[in-house]
PDB file of N, CA and C in Angstrom:
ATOM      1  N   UNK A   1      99.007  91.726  97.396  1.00  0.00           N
ATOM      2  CA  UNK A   1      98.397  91.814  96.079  1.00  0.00           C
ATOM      3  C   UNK A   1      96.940  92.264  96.251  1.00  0.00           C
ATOM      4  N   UNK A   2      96.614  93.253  95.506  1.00  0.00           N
ATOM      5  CA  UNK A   2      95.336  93.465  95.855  1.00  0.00           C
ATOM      6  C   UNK A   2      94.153  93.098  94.198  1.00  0.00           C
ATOM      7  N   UNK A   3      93.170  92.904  94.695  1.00  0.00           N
ATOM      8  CA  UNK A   3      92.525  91.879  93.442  1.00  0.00           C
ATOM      9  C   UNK A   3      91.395  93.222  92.905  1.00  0.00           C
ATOM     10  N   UNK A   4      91.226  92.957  91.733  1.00  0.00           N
ATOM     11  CA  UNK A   4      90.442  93.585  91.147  1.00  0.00           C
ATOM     12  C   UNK A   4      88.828  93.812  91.077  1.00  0.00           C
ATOM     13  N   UNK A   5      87.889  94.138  91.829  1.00  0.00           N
ATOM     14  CA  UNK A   5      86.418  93.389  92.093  1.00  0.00           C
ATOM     15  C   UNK A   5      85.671  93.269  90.941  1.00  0.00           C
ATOM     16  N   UNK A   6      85.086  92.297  91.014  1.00  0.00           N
ATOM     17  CA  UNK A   6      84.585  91.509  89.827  1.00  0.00           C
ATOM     18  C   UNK A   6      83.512  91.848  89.892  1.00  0.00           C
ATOM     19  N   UNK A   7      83.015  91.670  88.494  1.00  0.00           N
ATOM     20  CA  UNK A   7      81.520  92.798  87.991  1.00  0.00           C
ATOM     21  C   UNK A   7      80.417  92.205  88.541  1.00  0.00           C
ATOM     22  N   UNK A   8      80.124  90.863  88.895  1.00  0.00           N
ATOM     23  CA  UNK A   8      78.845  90.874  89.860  1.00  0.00           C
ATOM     24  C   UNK A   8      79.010  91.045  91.095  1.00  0.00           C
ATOM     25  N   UNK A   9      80.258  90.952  91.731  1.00  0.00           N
ATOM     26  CA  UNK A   9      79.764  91.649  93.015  1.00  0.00           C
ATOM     27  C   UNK A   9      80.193  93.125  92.611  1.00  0.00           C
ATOM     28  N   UNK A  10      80.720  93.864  91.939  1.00  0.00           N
ATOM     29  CA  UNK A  10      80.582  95.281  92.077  1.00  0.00           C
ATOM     30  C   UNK A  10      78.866  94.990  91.976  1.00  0.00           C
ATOM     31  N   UNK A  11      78.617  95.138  91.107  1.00  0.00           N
ATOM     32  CA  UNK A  11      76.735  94.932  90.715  1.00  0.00           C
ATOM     33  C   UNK A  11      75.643  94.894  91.771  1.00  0.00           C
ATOM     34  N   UNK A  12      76.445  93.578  92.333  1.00  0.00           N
ATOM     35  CA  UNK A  12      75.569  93.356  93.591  1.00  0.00           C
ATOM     36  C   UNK A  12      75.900  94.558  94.615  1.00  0.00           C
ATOM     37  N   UNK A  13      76.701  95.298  94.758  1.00  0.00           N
ATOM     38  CA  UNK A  13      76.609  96.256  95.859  1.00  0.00           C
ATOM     39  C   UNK A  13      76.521  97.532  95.918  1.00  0.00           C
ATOM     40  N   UNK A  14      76.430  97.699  94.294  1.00  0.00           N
ATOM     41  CA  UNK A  14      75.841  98.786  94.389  1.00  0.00           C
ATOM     42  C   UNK A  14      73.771  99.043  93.918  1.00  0.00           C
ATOM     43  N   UNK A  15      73.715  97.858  94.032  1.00  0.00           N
ATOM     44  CA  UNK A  15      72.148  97.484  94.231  1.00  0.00           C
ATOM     45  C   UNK A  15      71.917  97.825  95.932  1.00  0.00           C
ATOM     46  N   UNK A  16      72.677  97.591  96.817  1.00  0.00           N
ATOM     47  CA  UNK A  16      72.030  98.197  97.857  1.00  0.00           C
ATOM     48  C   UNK A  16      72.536  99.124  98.874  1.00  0.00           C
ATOM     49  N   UNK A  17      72.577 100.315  99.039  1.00  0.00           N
ATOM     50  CA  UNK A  17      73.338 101.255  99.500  1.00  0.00           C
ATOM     51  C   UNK A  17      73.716 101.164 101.140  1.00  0.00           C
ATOM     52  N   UNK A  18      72.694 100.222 101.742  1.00  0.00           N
ATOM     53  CA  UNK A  18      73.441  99.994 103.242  1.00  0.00           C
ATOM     54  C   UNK A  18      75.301  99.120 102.813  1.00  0.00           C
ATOM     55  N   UNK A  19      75.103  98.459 102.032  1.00  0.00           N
ATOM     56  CA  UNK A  19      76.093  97.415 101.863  1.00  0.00           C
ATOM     57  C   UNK A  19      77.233  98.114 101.125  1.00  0.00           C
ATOM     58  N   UNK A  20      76.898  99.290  99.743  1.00  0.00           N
ATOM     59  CA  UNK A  20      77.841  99.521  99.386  1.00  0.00           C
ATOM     60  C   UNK A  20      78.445 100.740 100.320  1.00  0.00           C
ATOM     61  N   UNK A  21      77.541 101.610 101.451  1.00  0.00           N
ATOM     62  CA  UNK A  21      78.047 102.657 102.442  1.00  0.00           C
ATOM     63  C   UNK A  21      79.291 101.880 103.326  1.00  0.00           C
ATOM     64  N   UNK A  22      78.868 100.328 103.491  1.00  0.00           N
ATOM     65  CA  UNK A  22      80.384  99.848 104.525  1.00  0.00           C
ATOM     66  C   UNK A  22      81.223  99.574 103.367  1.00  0.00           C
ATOM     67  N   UNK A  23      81.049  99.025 102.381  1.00  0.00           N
ATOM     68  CA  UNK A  23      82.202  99.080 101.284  1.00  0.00           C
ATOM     69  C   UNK A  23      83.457  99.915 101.000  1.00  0.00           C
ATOM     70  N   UNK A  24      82.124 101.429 100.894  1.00  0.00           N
ATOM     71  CA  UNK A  24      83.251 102.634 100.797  1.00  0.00           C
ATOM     72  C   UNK A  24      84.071 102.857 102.089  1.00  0.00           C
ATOM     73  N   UNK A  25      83.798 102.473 103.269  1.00  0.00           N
ATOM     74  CA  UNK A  25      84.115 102.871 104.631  1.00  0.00           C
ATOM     75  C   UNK A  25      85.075 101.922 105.121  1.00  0.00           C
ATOM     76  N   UNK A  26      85.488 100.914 104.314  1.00  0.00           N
ATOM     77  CA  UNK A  26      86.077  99.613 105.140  1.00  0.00           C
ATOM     78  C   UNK A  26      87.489 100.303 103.997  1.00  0.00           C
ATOM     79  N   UNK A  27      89.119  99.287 104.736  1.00  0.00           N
ATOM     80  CA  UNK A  27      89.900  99.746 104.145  1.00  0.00           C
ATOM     81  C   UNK A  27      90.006  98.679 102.904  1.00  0.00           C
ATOM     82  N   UNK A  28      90.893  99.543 102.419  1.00  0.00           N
ATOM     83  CA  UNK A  28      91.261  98.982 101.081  1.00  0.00           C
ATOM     84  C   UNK A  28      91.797  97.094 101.456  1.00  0.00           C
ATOM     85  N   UNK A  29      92.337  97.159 102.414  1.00  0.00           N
ATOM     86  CA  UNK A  29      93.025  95.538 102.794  1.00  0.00           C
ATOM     87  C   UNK A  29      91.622  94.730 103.362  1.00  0.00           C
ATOM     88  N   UNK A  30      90.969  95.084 103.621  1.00  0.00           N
ATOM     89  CA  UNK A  30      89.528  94.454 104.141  1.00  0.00           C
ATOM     90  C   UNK A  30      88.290  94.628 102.706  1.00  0.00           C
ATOM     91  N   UNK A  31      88.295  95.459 101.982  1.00  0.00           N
ATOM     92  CA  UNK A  31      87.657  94.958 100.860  1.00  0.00           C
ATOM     93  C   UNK A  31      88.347  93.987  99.795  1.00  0.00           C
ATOM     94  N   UNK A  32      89.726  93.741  99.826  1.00  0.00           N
ATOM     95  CA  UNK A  32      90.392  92.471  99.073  1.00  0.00           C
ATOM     96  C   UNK A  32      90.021  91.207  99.786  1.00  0.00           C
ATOM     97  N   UNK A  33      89.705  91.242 101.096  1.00  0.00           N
ATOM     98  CA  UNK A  33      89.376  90.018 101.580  1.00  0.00           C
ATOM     99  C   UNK A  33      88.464  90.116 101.097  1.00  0.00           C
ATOM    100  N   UNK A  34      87.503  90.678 101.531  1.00  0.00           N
ATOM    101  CA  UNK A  34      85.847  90.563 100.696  1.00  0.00           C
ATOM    102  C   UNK A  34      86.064  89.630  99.398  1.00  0.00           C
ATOM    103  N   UNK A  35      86.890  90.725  98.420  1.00  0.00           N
ATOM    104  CA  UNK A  35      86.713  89.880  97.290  1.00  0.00           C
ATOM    105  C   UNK A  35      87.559  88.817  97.283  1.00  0.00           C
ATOM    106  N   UNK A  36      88.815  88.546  97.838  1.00  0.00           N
ATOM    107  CA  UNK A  36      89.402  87.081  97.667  1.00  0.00           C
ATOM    108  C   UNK A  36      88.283  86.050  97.938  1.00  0.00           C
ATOM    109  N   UNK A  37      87.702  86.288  99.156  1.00  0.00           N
ATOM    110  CA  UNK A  37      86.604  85.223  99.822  1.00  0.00           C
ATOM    111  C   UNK A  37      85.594  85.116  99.183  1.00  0.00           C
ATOM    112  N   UNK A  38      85.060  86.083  98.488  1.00  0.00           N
ATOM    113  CA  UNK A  38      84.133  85.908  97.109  1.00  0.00           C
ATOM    114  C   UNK A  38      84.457  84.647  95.748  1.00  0.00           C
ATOM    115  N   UNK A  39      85.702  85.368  95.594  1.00  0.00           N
ATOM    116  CA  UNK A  39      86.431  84.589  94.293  1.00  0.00           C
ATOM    117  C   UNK A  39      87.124  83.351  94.485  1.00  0.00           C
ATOM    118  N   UNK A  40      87.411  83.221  95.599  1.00  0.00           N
ATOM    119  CA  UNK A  40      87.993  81.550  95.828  1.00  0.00           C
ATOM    120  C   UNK A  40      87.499  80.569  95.785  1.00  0.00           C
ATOM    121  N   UNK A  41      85.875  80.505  95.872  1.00  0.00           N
ATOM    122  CA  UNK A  41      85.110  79.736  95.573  1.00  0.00           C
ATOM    123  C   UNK A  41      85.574  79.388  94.043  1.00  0.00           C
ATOM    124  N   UNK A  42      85.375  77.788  94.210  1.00  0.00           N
ATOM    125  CA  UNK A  42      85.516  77.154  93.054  1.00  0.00           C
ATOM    126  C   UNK A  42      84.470  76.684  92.125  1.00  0.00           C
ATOM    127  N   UNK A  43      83.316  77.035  92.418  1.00  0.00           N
ATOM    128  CA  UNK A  43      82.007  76.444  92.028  1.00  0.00           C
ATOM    129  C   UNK A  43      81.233  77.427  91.552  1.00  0.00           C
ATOM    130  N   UNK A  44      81.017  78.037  90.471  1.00  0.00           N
ATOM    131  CA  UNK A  44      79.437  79.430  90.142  1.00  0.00           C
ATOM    132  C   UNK A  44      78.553  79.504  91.310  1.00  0.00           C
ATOM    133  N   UNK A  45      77.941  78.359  92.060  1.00  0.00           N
ATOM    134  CA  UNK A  45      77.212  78.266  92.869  1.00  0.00           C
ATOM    135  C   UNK A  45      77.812  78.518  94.798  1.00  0.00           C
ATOM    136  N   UNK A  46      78.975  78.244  94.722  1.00  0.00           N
ATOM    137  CA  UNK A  46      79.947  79.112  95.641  1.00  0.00           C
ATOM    138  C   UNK A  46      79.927  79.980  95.628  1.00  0.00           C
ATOM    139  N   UNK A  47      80.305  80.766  94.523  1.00  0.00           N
ATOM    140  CA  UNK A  47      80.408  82.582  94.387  1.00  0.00           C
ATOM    141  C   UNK A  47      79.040  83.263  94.544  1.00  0.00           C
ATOM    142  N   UNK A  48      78.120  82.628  93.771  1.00  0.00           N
ATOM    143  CA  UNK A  48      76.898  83.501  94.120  1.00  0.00           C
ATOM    144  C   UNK A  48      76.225  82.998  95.602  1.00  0.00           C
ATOM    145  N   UNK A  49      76.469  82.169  96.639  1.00  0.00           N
ATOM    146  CA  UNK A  49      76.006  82.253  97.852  1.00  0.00           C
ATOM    147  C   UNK A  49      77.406  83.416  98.554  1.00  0.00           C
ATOM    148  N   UNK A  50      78.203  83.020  98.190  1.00  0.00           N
ATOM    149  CA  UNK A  50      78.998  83.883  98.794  1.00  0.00           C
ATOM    150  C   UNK A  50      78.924  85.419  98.851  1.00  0.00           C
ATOM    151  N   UNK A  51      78.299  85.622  97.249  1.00  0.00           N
ATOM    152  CA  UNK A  51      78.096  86.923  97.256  1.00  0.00           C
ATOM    153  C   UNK A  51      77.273  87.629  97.837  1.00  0.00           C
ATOM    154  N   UNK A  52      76.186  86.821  98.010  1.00  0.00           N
ATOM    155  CA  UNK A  52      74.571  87.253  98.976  1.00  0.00           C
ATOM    156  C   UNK A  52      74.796  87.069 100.127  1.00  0.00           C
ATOM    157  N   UNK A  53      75.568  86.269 100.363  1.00  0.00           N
ATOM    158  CA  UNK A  53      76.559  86.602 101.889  1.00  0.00           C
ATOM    159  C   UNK A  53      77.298  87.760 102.371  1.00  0.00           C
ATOM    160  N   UNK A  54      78.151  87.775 101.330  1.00  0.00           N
ATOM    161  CA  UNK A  54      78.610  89.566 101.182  1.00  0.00           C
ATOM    162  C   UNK A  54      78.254  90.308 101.747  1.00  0.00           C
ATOM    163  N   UNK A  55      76.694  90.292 101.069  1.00  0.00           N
ATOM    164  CA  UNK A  55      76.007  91.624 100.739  1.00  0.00           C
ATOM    165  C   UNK A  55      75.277  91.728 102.235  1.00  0.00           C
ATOM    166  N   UNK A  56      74.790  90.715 102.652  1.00  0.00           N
ATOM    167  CA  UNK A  56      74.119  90.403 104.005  1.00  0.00           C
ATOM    168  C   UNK A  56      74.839  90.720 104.950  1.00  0.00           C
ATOM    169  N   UNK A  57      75.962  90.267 104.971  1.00  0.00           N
ATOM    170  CA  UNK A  57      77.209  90.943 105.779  1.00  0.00           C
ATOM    171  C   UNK A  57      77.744  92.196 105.698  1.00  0.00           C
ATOM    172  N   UNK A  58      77.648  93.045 104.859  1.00  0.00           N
ATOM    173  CA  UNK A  58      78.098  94.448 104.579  1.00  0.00           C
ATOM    174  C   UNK A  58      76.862  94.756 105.407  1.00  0.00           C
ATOM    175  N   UNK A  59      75.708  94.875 105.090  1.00  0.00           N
ATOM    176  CA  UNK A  59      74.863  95.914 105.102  1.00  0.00           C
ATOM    177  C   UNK A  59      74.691  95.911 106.806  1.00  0.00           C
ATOM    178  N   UNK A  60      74.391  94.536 107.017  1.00  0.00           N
ATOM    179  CA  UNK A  60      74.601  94.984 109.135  1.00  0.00           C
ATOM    180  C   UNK A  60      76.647  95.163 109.431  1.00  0.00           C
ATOM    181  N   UNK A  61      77.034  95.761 108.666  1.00  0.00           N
ATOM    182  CA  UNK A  61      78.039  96.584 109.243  1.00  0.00           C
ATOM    183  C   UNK A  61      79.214  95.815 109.442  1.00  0.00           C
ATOM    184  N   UNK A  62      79.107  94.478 108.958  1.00  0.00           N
ATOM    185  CA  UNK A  62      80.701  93.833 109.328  1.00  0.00           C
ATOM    186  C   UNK A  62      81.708  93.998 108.335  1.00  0.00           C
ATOM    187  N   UNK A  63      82.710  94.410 108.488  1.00  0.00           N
ATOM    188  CA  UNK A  63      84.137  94.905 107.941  1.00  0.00           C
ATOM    189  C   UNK A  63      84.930  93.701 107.231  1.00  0.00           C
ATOM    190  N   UNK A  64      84.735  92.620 107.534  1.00  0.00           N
ATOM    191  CA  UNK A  64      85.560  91.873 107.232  1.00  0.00           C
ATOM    192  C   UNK A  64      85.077  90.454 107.383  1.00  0.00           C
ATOM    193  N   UNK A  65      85.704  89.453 106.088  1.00  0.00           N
ATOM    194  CA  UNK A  65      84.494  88.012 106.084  1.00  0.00           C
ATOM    195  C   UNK A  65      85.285  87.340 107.419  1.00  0.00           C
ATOM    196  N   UNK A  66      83.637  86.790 107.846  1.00  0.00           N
ATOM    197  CA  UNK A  66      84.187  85.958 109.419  1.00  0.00           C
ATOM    198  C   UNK A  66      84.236  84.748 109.485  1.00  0.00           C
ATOM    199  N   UNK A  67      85.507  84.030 110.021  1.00  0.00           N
ATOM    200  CA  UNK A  67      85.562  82.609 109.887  1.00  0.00           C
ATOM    201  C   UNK A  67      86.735  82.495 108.518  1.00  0.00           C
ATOM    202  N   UNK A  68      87.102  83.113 108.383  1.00  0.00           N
ATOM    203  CA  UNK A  68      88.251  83.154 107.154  1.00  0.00           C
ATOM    204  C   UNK A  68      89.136  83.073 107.666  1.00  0.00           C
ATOM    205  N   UNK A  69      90.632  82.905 106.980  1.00  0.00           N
ATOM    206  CA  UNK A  69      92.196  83.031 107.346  1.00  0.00           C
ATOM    207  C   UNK A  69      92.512  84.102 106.641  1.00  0.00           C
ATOM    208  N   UNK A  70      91.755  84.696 105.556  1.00  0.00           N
ATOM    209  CA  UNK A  70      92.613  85.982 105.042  1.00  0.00           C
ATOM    210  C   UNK A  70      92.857  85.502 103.321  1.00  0.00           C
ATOM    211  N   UNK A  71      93.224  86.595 102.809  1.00  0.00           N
ATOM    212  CA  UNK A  71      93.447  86.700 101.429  1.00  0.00           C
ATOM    213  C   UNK A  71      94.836  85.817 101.266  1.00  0.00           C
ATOM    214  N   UNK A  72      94.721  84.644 100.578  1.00  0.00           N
ATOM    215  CA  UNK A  72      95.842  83.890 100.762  1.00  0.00           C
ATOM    216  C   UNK A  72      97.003  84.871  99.382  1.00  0.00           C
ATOM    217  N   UNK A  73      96.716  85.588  99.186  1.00  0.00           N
ATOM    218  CA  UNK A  73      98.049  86.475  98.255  1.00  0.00           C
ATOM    219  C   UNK A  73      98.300  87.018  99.125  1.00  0.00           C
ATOM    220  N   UNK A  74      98.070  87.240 100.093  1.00  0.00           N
ATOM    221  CA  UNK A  74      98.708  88.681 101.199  1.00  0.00           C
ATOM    222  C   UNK A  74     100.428  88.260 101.000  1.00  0.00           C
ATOM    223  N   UNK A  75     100.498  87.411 101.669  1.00  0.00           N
ATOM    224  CA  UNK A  75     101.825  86.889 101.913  1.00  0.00           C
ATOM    225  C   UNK A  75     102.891  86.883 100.227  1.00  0.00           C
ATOM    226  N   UNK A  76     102.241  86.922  99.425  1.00  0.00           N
ATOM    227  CA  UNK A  76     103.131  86.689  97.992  1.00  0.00           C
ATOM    228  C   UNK A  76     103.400  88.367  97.453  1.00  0.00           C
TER     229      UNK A  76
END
């Protein structure tokens, strides 16, 4: 299942072009993790550290969130 990206982190990444250049460059199955791991947070205050995490993480070049198990829809 692949998830739809949600308007503050689209927002947030295209505010900074190191972060949204690995965005465009990563595959389509590695930007759903992005956003599953964004959106699973259960808390407003989850999602927005997560997201500045994101963004911190895109821009030095990592592909994929670290320390995760993965987009838990993969499997459905």
């Amino acid at each position: 299942m692949l998830h739809k990206i949600p308007e503050d982190l689209r927002k947030s990444l295209t505010s900074s072009k190191a972060a949204l250049a690995t965005w465009e460059d990563i595959t389509p199955l590695a930007r759903n993790e992005w956003i599953c791991w964004v959106t699973s947070g259960k808390k407003a205050e989850t999602r927005s550290i997560r997201i500045k995490k994101a963004l911190s993480k895109l821009k030095g070049g990592m592909r994929r969130p670290c320390c995760w198990t993965g987009c838990i829809h993969r499997s459905k």
